[in-house]
C-alpha atoms as a PDB file:
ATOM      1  CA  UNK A   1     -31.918  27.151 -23.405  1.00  0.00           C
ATOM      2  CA  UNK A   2     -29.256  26.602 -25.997  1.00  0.00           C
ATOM      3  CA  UNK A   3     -27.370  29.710 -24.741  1.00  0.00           C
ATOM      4  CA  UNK A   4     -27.144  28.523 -21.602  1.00  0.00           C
ATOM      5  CA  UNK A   5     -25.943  25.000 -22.605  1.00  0.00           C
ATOM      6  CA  UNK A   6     -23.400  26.862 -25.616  1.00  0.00           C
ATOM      7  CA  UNK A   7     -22.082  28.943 -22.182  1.00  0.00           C
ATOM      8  CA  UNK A   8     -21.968  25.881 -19.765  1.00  0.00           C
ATOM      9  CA  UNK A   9     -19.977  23.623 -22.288  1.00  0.00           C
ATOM     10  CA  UNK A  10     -17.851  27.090 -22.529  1.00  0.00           C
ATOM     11  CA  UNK A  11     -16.854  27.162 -19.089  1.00  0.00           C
ATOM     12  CA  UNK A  12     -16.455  23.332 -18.959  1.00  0.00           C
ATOM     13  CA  UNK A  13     -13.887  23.741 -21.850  1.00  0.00           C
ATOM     14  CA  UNK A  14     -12.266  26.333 -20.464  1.00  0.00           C
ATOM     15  CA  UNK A  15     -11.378  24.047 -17.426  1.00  0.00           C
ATOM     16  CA  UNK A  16      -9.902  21.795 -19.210  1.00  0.00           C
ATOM     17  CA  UNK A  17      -7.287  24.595 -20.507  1.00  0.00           C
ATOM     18  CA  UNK A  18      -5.454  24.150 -16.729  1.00  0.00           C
ATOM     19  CA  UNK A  19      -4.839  20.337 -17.926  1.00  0.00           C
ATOM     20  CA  UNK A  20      -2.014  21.486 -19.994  1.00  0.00           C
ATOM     21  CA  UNK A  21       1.482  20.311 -19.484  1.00  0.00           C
ATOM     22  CA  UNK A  22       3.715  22.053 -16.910  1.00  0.00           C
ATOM     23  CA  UNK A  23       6.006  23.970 -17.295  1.00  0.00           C
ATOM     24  CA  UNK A  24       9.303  22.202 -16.730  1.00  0.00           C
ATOM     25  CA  UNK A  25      12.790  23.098 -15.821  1.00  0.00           C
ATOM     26  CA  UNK A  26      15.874  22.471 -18.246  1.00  0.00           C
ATOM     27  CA  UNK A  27      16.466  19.390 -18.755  1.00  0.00           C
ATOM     28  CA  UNK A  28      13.206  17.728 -17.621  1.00  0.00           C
ATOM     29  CA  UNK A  29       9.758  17.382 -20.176  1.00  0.00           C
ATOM     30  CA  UNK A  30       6.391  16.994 -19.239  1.00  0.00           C
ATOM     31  CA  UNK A  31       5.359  13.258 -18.854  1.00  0.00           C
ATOM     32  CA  UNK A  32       1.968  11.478 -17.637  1.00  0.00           C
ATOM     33  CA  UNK A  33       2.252   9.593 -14.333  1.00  0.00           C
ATOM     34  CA  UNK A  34      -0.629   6.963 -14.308  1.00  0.00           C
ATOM     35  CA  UNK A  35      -1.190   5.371 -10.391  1.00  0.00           C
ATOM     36  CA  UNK A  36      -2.662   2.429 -10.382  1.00  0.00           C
ATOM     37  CA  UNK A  37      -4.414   0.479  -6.494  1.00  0.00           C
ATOM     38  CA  UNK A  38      -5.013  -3.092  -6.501  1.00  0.00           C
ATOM     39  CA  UNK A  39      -6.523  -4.445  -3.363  1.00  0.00           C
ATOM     40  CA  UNK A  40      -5.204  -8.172  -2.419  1.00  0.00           C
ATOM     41  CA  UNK A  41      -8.301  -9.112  -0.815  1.00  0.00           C
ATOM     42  CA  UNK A  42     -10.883 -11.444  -2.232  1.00  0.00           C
ATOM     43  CA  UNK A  43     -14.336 -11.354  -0.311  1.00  0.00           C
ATOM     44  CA  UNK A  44     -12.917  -9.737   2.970  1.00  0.00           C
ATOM     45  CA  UNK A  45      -9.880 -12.303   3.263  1.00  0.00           C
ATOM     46  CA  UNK A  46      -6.504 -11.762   1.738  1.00  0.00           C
ATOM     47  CA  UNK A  47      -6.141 -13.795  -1.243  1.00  0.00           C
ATOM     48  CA  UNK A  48      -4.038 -12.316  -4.362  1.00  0.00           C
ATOM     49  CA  UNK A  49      -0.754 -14.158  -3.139  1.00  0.00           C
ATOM     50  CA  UNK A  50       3.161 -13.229  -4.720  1.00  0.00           C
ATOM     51  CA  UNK A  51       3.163 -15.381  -7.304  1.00  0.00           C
ATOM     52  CA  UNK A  52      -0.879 -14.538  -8.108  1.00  0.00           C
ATOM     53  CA  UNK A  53       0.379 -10.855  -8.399  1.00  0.00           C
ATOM     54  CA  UNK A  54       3.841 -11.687 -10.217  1.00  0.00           C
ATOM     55  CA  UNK A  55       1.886 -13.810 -12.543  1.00  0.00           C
ATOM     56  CA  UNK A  56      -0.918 -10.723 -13.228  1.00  0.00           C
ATOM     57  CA  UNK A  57       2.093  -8.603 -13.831  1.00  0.00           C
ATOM     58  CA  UNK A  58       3.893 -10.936 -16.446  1.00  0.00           C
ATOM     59  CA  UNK A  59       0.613 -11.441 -18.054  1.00  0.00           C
ATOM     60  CA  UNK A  60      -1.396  -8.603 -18.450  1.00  0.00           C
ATOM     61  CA  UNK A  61       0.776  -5.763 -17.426  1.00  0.00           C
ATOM     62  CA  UNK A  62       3.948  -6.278 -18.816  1.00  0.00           C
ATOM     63  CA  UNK A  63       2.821  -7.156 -22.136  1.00  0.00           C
ATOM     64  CA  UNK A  64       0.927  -3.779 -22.238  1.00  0.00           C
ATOM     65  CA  UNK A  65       4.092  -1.593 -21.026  1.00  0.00           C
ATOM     66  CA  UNK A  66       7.135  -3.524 -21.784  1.00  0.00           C
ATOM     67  CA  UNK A  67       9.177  -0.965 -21.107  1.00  0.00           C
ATOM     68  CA  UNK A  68       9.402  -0.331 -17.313  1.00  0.00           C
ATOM     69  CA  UNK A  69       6.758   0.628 -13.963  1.00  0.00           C
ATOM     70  CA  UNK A  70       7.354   0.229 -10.458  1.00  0.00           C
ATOM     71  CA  UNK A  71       5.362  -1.713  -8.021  1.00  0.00           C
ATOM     72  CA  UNK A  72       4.985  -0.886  -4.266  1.00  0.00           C
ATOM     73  CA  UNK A  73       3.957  -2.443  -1.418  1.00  0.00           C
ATOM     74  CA  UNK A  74       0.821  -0.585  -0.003  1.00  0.00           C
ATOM     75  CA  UNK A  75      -1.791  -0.739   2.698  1.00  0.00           C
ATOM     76  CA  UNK A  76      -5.078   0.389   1.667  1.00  0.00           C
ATOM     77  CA  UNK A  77      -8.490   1.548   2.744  1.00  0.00           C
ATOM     78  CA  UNK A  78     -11.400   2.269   0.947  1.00  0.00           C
ATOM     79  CA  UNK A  79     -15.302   1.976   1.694  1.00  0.00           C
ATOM     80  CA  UNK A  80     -17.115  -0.544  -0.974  1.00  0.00           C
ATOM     81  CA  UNK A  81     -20.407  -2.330  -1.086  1.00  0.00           C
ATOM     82  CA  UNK A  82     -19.410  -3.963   1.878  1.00  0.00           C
ATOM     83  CA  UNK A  83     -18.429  -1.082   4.698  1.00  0.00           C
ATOM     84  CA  UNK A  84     -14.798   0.066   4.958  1.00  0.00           C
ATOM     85  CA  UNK A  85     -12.193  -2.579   4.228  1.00  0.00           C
ATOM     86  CA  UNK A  86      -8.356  -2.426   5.326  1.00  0.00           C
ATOM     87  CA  UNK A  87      -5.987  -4.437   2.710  1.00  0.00           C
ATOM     88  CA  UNK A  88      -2.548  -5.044   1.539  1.00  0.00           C
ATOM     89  CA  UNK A  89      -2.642  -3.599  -1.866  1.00  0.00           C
ATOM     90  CA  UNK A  90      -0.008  -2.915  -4.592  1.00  0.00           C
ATOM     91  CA  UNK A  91       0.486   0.776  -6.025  1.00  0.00           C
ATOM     92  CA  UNK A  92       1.723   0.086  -9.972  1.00  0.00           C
ATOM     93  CA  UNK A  93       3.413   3.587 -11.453  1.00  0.00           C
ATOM     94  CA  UNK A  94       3.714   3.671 -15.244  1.00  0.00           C
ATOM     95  CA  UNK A  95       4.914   6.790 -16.802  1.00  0.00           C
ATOM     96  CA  UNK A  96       2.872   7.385 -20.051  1.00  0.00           C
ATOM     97  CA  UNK A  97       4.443   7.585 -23.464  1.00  0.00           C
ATOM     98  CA  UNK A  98       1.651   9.490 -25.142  1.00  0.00           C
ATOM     99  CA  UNK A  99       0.892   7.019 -27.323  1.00  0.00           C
ATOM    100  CA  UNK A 100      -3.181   6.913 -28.021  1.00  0.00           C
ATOM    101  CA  UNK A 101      -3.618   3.771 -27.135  1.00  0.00           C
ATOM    102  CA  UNK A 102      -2.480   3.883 -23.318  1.00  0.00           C
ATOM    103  CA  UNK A 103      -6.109   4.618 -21.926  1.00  0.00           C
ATOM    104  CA  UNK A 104      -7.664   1.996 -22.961  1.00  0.00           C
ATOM    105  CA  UNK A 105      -4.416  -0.451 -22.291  1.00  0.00           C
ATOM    106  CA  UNK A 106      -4.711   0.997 -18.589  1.00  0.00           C
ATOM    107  CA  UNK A 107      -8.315   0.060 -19.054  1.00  0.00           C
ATOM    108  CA  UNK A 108      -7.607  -3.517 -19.857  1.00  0.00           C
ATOM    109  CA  UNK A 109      -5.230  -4.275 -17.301  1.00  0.00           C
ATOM    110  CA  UNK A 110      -7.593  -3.050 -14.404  1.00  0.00           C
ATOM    111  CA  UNK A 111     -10.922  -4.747 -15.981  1.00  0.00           C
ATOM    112  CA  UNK A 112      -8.304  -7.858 -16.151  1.00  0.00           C
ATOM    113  CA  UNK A 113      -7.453  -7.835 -12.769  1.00  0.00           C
ATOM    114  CA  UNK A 114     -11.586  -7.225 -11.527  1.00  0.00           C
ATOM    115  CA  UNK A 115     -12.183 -10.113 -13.461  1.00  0.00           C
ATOM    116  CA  UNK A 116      -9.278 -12.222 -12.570  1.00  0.00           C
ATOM    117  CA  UNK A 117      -9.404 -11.605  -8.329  1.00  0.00           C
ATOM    118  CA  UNK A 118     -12.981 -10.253  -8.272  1.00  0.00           C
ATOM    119  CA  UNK A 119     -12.706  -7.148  -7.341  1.00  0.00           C
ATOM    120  CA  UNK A 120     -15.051  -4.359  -7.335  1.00  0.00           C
ATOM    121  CA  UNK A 121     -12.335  -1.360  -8.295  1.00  0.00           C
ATOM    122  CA  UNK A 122      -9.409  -1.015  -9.213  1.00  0.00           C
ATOM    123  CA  UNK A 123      -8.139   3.121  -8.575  1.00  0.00           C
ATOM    124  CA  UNK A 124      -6.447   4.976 -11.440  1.00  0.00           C
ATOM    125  CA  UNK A 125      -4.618   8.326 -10.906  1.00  0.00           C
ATOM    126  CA  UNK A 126      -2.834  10.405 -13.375  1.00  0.00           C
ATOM    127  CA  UNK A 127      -0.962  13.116 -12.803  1.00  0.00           C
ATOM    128  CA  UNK A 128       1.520  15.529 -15.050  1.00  0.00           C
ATOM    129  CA  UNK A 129       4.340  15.762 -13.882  1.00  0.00           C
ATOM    130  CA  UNK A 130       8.468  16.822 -15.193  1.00  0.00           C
ATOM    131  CA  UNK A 131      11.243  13.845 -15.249  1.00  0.00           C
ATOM    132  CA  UNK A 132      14.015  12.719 -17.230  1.00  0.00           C
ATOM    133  CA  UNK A 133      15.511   9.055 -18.271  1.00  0.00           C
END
């Protein structure tokens, strides 16, 4: 039994090696895209207005990474407790610094927004990718 779980956790690891950062070409580095989906709904109805969102964003986002994302317009579709749902949404793009607090930072700002809009998800996507400032 603990050979097979010693080999399992072996092969889990060993999928995590293809995580690494790419390879990128001259003058770009290897940088952590996080993608984050906020639906504007509340209960089936739309309901996080423009100054709701702008205020979410000065509060609880902007504090967190003061220095620079991008917010998009989005329409979104998902299937939650409630059968599929169709919603204006906004897509937030941060790129990471590294630093070891981002995760739970990124963890904050979608528990806030749950919380604040009730909400039952808010999607996070990262993604390595090259770039340069």
């Amino acid at each position: 039994m603990r050979a097979t779980i010693c080999a399992a956790a072996i092969l889990f690891l060993s999928g995590c090696a293809g995580l690494s950062p790419p390879s990128c070409p001259a003058g770009l580095t290897p940088m952590t895209e996080a993608n984050l989906f906020f639906g504007r709904n509340i209960g089936g109805v739309p309901g996080v207005g423009d100054e709701d969102w702008r205020r979410f964003l000065d509060e609880d986002v902007t504090p967190r990474f003061p220095d620079g994302l991008t917010v998009e317009d989005a329409s979104g579709q998902w299937k939650g407790a409630g059968g599929i749902a169709r919603e204006a949404s906004k897509h937030l793009i941060i790129v990471l610094s590294g630093a070891p607090d981002e995760a739970a930072k990124l963890a904050a700002i979608r528990e806030a927004y749950k919380r604040r809009f009730r909400q039952e998800a808010v999607l996070l996507l990262e993604s390595k990718s090259c770039g340069s400032f």
